[in-house]
C-alpha atoms as a PDB file:
ATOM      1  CA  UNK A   1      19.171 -11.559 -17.608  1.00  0.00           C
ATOM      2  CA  UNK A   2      22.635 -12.486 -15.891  1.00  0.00           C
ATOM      3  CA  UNK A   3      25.976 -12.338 -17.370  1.00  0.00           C
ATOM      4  CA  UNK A   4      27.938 -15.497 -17.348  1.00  0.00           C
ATOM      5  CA  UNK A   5      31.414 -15.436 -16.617  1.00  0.00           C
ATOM      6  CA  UNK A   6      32.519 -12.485 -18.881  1.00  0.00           C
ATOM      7  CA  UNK A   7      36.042 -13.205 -20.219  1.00  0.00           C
ATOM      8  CA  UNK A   8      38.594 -11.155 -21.582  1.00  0.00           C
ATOM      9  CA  UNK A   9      37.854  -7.818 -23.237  1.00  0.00           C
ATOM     10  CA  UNK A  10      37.675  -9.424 -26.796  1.00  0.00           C
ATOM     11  CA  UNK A  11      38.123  -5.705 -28.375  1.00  0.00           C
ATOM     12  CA  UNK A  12      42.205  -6.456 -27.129  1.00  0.00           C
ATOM     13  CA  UNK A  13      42.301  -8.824 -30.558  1.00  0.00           C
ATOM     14  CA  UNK A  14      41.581  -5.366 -32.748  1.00  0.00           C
ATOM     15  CA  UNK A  15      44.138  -3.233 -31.471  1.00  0.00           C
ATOM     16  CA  UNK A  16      47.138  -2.936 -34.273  1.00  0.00           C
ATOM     17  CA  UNK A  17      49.953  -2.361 -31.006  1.00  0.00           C
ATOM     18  CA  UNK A  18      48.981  -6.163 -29.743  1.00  0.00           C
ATOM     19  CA  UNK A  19      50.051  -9.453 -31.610  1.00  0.00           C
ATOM     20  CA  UNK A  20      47.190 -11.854 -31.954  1.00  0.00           C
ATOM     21  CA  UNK A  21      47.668 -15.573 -31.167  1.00  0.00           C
ATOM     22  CA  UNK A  22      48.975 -17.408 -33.877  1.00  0.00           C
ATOM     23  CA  UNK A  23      46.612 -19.755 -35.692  1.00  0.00           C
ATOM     24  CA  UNK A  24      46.168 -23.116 -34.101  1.00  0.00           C
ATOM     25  CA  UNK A  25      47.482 -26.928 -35.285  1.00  0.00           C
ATOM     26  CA  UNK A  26      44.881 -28.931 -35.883  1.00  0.00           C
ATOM     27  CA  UNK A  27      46.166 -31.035 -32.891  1.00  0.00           C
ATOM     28  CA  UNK A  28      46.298 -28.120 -30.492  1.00  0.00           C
ATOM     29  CA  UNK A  29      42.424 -28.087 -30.310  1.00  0.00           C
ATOM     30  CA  UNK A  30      39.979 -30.182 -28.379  1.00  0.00           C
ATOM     31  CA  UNK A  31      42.599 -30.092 -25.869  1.00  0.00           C
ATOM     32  CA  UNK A  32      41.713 -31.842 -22.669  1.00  0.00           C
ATOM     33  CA  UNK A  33      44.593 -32.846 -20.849  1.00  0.00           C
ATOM     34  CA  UNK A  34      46.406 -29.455 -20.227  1.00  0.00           C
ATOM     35  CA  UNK A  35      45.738 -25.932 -20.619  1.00  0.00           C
ATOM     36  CA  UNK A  36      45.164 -22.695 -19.262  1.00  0.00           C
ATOM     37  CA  UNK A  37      41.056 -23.523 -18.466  1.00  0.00           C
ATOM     38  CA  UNK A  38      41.606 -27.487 -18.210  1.00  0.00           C
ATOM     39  CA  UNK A  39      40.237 -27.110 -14.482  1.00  0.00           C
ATOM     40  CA  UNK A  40      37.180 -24.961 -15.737  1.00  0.00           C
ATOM     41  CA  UNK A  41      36.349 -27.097 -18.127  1.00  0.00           C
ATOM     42  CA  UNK A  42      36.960 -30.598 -16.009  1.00  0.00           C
ATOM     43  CA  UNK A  43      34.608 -29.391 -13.439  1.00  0.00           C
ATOM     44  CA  UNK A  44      31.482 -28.392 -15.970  1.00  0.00           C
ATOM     45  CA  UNK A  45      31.731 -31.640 -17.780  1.00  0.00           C
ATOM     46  CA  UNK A  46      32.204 -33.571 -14.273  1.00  0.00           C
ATOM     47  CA  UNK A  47      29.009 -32.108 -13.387  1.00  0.00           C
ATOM     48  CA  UNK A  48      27.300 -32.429 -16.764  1.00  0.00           C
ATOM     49  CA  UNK A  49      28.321 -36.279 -16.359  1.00  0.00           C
ATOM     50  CA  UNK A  50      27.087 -36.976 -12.927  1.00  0.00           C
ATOM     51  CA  UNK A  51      23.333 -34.976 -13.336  1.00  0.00           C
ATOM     52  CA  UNK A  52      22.925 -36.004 -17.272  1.00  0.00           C
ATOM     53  CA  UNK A  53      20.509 -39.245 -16.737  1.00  0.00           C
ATOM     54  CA  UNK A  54      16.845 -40.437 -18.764  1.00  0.00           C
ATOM     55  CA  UNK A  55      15.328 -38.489 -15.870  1.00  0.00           C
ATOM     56  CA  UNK A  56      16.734 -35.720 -16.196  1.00  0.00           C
ATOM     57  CA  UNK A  57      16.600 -35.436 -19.730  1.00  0.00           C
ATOM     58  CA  UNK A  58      12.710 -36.034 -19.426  1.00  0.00           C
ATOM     59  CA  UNK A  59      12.314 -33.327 -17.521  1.00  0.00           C
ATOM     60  CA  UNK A  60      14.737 -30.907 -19.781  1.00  0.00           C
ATOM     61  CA  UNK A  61      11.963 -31.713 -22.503  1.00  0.00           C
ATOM     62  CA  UNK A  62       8.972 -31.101 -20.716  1.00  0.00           C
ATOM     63  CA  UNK A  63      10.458 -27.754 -19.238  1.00  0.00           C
ATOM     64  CA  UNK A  64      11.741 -25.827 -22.783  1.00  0.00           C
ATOM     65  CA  UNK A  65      10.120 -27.908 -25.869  1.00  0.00           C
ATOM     66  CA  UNK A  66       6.683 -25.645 -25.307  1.00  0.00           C
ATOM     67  CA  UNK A  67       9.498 -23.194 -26.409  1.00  0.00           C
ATOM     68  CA  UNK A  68       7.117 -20.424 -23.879  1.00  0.00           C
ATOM     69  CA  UNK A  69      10.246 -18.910 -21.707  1.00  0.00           C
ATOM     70  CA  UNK A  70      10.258 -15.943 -24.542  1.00  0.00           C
ATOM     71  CA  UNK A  71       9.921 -13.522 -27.628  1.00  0.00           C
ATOM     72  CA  UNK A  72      12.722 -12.535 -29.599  1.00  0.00           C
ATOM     73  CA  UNK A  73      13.734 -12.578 -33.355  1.00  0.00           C
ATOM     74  CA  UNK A  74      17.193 -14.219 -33.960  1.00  0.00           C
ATOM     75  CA  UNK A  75      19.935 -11.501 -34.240  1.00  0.00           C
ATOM     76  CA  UNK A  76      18.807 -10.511 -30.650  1.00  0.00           C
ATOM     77  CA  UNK A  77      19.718 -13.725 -29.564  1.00  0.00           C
ATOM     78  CA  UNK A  78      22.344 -14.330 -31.302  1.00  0.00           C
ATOM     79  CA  UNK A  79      23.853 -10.978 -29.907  1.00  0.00           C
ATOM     80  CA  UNK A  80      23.187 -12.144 -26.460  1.00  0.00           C
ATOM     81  CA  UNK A  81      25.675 -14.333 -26.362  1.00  0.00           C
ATOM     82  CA  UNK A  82      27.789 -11.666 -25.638  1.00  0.00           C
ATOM     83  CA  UNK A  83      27.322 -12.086 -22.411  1.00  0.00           C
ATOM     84  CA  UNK A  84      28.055 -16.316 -22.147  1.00  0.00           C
ATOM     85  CA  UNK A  85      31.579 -17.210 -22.122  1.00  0.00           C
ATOM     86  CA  UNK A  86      31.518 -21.218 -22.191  1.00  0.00           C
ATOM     87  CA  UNK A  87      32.695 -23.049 -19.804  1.00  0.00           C
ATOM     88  CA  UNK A  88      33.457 -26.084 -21.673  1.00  0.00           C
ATOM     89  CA  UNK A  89      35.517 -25.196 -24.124  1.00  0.00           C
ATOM     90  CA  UNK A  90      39.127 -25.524 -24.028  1.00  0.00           C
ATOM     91  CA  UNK A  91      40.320 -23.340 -26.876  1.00  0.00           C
ATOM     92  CA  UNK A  92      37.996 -19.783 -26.431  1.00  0.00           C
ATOM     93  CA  UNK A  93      37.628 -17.630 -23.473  1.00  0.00           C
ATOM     94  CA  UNK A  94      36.059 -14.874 -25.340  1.00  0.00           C
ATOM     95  CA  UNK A  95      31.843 -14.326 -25.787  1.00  0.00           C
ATOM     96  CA  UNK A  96      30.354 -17.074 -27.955  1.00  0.00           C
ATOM     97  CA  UNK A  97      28.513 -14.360 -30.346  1.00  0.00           C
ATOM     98  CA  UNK A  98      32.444 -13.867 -31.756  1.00  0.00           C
ATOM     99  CA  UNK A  99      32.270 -17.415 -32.504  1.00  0.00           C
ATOM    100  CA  UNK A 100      29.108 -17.535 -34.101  1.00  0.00           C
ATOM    101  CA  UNK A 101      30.553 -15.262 -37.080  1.00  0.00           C
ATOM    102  CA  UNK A 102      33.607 -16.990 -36.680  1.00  0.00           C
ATOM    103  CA  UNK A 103      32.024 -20.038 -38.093  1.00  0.00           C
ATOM    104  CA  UNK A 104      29.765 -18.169 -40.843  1.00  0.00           C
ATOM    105  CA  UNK A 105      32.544 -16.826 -42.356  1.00  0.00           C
ATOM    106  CA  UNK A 106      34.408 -20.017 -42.537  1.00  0.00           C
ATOM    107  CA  UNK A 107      31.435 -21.807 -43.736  1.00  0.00           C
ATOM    108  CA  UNK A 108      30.886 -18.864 -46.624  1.00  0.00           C
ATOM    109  CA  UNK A 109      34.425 -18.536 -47.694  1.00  0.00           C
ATOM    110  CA  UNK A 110      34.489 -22.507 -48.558  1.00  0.00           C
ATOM    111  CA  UNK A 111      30.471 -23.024 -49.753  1.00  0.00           C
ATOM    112  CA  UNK A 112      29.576 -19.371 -50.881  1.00  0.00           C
ATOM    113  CA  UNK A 113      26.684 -20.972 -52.704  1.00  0.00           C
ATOM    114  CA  UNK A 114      24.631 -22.445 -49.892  1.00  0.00           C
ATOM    115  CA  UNK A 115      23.574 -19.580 -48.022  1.00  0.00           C
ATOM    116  CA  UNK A 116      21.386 -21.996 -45.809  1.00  0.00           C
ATOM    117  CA  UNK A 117      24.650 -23.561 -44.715  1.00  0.00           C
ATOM    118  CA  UNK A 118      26.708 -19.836 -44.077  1.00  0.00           C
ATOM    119  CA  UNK A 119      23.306 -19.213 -41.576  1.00  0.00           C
ATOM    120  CA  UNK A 120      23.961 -22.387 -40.238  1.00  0.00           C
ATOM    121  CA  UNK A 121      27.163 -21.329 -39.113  1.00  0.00           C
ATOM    122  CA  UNK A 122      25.910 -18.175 -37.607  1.00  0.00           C
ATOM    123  CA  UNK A 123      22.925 -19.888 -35.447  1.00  0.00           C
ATOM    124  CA  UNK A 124      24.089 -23.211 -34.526  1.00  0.00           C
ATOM    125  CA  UNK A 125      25.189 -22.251 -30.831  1.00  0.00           C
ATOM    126  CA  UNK A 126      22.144 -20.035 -30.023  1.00  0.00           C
ATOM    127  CA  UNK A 127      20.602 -22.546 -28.036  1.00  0.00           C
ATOM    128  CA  UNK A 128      23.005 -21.524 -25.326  1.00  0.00           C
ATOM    129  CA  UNK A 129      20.935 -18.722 -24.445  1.00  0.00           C
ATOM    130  CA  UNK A 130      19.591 -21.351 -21.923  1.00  0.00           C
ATOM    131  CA  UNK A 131      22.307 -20.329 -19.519  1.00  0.00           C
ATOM    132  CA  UNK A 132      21.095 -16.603 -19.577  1.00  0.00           C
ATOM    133  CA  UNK A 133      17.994 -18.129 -18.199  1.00  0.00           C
ATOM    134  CA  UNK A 134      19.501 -19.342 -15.129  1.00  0.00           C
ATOM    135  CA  UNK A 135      20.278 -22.788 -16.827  1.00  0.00           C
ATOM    136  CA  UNK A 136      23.613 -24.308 -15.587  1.00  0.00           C
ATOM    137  CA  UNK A 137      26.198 -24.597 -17.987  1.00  0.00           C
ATOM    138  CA  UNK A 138      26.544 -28.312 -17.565  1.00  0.00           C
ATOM    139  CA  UNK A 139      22.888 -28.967 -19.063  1.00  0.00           C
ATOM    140  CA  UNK A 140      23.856 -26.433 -21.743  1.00  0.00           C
ATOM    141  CA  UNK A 141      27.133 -26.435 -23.277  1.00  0.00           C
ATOM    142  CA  UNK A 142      29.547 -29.356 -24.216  1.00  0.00           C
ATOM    143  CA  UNK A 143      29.638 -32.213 -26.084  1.00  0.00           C
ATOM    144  CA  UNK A 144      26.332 -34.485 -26.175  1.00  0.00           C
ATOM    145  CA  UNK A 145      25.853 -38.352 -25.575  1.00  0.00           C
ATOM    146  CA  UNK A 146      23.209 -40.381 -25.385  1.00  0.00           C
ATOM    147  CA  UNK A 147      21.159 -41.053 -22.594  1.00  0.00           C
ATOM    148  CA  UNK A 148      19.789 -44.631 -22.059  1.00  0.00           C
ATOM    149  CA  UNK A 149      22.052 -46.898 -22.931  1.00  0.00           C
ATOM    150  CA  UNK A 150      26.339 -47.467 -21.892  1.00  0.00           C
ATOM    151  CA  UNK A 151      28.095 -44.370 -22.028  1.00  0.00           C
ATOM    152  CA  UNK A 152      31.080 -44.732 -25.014  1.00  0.00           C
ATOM    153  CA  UNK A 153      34.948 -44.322 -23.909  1.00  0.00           C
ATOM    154  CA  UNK A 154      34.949 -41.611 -26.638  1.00  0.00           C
ATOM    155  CA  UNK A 155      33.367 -39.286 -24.179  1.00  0.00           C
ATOM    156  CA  UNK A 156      34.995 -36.813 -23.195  1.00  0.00           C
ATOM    157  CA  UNK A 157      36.351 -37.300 -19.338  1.00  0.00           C
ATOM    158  CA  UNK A 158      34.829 -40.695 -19.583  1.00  0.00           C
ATOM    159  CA  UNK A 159      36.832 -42.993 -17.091  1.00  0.00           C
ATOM    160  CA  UNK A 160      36.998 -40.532 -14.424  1.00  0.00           C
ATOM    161  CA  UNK A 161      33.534 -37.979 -14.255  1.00  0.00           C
ATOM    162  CA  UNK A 162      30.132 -40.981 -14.022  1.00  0.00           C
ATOM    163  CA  UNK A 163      31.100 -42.531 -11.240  1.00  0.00           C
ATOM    164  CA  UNK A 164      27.981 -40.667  -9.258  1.00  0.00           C
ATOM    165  CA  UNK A 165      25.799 -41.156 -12.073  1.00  0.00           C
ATOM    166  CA  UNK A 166      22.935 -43.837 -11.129  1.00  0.00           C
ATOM    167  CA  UNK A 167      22.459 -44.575 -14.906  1.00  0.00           C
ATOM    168  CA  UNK A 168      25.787 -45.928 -15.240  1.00  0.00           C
ATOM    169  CA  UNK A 169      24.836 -48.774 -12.778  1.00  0.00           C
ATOM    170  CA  UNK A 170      21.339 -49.381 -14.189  1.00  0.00           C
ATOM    171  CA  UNK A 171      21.168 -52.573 -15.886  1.00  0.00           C
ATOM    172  CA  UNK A 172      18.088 -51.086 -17.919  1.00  0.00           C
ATOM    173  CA  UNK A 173      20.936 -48.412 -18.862  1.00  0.00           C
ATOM    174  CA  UNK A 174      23.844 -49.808 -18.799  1.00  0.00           C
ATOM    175  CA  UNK A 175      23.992 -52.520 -21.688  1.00  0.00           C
ATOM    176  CA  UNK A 176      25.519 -51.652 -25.348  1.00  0.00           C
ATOM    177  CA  UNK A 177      21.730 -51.289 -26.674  1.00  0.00           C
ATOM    178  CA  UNK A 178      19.904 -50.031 -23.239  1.00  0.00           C
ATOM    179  CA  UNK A 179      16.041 -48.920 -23.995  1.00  0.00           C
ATOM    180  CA  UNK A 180      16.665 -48.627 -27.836  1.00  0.00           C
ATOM    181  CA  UNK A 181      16.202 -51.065 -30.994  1.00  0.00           C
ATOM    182  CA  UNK A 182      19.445 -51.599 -33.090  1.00  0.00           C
ATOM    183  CA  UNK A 183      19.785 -49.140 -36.215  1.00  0.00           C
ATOM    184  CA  UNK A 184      16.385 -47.240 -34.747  1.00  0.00           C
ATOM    185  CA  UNK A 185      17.729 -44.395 -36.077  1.00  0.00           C
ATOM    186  CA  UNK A 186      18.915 -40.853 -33.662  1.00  0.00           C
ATOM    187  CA  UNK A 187      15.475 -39.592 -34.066  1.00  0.00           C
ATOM    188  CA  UNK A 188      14.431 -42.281 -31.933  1.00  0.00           C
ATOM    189  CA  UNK A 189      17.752 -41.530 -29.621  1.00  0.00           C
ATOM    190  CA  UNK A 190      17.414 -39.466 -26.220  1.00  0.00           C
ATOM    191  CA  UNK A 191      20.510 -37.200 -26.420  1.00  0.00           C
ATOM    192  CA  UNK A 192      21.757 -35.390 -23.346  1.00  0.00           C
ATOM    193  CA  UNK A 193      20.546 -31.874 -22.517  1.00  0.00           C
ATOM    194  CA  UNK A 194      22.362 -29.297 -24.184  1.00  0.00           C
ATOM    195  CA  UNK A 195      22.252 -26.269 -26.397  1.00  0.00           C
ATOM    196  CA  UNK A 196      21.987 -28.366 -29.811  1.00  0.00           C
ATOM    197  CA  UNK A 197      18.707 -30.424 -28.727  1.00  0.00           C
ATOM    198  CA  UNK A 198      16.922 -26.763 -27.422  1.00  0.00           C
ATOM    199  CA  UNK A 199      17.659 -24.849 -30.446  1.00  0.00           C
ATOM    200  CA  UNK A 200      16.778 -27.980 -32.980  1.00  0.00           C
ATOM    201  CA  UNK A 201      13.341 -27.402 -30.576  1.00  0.00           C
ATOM    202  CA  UNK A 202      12.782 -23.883 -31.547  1.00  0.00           C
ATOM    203  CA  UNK A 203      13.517 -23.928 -34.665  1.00  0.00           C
ATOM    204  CA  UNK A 204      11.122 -26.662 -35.696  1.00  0.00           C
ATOM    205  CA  UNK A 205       8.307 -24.957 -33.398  1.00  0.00           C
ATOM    206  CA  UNK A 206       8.643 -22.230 -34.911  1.00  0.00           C
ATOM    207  CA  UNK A 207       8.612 -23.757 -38.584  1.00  0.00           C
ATOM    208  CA  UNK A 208      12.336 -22.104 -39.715  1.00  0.00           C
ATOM    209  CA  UNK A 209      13.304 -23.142 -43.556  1.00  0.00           C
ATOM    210  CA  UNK A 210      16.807 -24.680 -43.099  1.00  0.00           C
ATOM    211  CA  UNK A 211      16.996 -28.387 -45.521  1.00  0.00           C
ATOM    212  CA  UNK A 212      17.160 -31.248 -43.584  1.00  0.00           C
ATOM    213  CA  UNK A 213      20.974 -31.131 -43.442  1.00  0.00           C
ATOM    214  CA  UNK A 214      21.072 -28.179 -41.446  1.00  0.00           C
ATOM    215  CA  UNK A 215      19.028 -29.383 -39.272  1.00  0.00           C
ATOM    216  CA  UNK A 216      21.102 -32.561 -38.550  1.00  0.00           C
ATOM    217  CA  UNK A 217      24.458 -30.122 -38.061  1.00  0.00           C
ATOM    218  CA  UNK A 218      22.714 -28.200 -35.770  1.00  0.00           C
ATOM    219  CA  UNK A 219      21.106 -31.187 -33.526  1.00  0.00           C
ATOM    220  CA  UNK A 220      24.222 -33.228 -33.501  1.00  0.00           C
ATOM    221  CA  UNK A 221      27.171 -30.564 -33.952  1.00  0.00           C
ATOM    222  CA  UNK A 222      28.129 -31.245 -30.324  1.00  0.00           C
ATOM    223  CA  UNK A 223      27.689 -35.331 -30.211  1.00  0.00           C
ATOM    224  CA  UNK A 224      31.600 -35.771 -31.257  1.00  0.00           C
ATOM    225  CA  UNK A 225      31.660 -39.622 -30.321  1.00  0.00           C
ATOM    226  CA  UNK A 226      29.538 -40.252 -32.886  1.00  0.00           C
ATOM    227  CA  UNK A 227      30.656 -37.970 -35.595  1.00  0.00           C
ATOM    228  CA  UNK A 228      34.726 -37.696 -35.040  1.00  0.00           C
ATOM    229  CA  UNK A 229      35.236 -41.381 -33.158  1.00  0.00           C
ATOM    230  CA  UNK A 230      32.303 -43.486 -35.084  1.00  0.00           C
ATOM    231  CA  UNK A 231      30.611 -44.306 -31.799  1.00  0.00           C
ATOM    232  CA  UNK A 232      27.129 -45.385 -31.374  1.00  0.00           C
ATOM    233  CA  UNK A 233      27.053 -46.430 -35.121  1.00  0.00           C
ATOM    234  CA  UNK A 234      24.747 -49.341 -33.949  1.00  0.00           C
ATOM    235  CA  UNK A 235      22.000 -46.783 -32.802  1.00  0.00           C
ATOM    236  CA  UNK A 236      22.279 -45.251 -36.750  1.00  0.00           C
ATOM    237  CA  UNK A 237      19.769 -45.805 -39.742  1.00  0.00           C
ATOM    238  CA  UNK A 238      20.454 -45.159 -43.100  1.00  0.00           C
ATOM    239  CA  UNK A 239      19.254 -41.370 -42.911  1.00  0.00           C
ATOM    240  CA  UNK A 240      21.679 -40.596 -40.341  1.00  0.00           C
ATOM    241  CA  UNK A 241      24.426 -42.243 -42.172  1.00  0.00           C
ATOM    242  CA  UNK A 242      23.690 -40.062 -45.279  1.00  0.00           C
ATOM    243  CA  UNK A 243      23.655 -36.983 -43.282  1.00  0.00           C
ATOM    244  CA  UNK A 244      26.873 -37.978 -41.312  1.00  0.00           C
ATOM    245  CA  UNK A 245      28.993 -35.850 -43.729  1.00  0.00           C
ATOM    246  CA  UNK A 246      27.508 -32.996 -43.598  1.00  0.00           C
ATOM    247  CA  UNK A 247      27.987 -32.803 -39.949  1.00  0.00           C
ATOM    248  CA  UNK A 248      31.538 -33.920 -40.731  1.00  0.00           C
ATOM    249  CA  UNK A 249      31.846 -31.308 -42.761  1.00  0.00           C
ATOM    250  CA  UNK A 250      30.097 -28.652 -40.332  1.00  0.00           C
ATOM    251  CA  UNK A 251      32.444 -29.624 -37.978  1.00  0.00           C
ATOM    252  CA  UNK A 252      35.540 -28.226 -39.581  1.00  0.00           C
ATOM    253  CA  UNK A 253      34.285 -24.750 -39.340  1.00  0.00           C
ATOM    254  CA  UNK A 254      33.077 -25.099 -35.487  1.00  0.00           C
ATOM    255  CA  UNK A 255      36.211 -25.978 -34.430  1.00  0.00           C
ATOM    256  CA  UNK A 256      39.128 -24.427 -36.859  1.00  0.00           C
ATOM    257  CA  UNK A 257      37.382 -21.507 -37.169  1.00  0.00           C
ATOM    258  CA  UNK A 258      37.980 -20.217 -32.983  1.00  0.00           C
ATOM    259  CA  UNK A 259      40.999 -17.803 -33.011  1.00  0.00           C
ATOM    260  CA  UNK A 260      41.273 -14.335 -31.426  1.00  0.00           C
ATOM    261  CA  UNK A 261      41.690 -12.346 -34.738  1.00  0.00           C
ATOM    262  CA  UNK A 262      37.641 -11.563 -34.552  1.00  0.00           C
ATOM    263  CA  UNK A 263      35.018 -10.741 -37.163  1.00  0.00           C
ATOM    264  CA  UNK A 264      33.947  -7.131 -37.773  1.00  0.00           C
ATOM    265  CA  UNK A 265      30.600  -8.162 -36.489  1.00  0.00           C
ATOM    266  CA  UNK A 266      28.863  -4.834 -37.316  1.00  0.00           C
ATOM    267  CA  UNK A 267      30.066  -5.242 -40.828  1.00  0.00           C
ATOM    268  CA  UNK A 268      28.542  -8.492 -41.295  1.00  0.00           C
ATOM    269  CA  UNK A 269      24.983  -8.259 -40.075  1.00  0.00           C
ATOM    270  CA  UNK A 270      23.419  -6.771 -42.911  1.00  0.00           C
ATOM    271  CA  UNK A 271      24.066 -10.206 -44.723  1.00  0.00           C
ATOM    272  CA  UNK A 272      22.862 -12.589 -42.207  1.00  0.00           C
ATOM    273  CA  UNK A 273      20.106 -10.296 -41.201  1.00  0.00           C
ATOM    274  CA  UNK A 274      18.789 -10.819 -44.742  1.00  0.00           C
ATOM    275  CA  UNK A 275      19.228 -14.941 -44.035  1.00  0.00           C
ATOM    276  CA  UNK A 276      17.553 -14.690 -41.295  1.00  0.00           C
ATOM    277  CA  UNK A 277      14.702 -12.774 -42.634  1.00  0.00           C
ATOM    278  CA  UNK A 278      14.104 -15.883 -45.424  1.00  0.00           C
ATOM    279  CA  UNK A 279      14.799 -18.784 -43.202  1.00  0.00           C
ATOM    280  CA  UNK A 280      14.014 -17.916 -40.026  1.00  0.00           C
ATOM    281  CA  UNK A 281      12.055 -14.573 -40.088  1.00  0.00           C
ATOM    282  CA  UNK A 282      10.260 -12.250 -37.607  1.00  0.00           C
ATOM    283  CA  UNK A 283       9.688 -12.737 -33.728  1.00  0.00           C
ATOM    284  CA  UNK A 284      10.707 -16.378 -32.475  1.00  0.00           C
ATOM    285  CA  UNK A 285       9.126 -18.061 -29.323  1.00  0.00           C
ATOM    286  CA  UNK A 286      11.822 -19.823 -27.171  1.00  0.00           C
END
């Protein structure tokens, strides 16, 4: 297993003779314009938007949904994230494991009474593992699009980064609708590659416990036309409209949740161990 671009030694947020960042405006994240990793994070989604095509995607599901590349129960996983810093994101440069409890606190603080919801939180990025496995960042992190039809102007980079991508000038592709039925529902909807399609995968080969809502946040956590600009509405049925909120409401923690004042991880894992041991329990295949 490789480590992928390590970032800054994350233990610098505990010591009491440094001053953290101060929180965040809402505004300040999602930046893509400016910032200290804008170039980073230009060139993995540049990439991601040339290679991302029905092809590819094909093959992306033929390759990992026999969920056969490994063994291992889901705190290991989760704690090798320590070693992926992603390259997409413009508002963390610190190991996405921090993030994971980041976002399972926020979740538990606000909805202490759906536990399936605080686990939520704590798995919904574990499908990155992918780029431990040699997989390139741009077919694992990032926000996801569909595949198949006209790319939205609500994707990120969108006037600037297809230009090289053949779907783009494929009338079969191209057209509001492309190869899908209006309202057939995102079931039915070939999403680009990514860390929220693979783990969605695992967890329903290996038969995890998670209510349908949880399943929806993690699938479509990353697909931000759709759920913060009300793109691709025409692809949606009636089930993914009544789910919409709770990835709405999913999405809060994800994003407000990423500052450097980090969780006391070792403190923590006793609780979601014991989630993890009712929802999704024992030795996992990948």
């Amino acid at each position: 297993m490789r480590i992928i671009n390590i970032g800054p030694d994350p233990s610098l947020a505990y010591r009491p003779n440094l001053e953290t960042s101060k929180a965040k405006d809402k505004e300040d994240y999602r930046n893509f314009e400016s910032g200290n990793l804008i170039d980073r994070v230009f060139n993995t989604y540049s990439l991601m938007h040339t290679y991302q095509t029905v092809e590819f995607v094909n093959q992306k599901h033929t390759e990992w949904n026999g969920c056969n590349h490994t063994r291992m129960g889901m705190m290991d996983a989760i704690m090798s994230l320590d070693q992926l810093v992603d390259e997409s994101d413009p508002d963390v440069d610190f190991p996405n494991s921090f993030h994971a409890f980041q976002t399972a606190e926020g979740i538990r603080q606000e909805h202490p009474d759906k536990e399936w919801f605080h686990l939520v939180g704590l798995i919904h990025d574990v499908g990155k593992i992918m780029a431990l496995w040699d997989e390139p960042q741009w077919a694992v992190v990032g926000d996801t699009f569909p595949v198949g039809c006209k790319f939205q102007n609500s994707i990120v980079f969108r006037n600037n980064t297809f230009l090289k991508n053949p779907d783009d000038n494929n009338p079969k592709y191209n057209t509001e609708f492309g190869i899908y039925e209006p309202n057939c529902g995102l079931d039915n909807v070939l999403m680009s590659w990514g860390h929220d399609e693979y783990l969605y995968r695992v967890m329903k080969f290996n038969k995890c416990l998670i209510p349908e809502e949880g399943f929806y946040m993690i699938r479509f956590h990353s697909f931000y036309p759709w759920h913060s600009h009300g793109d691709y509405m025409h692809l949606c049925n009636d089930k993914d409209l009544k789910m919409l909120p709770w990835v709405k409401e999913f999405n809060k923690f994800d994003l407000y949740t990423k500052t450097t004042d980090l969780p006391d991880v070792n403190n923590l894992k006793v609780y979601y161990q014991s989630l993890i041991d009712k929802y999704c329990p024992g030795v996992l295949q990948w």
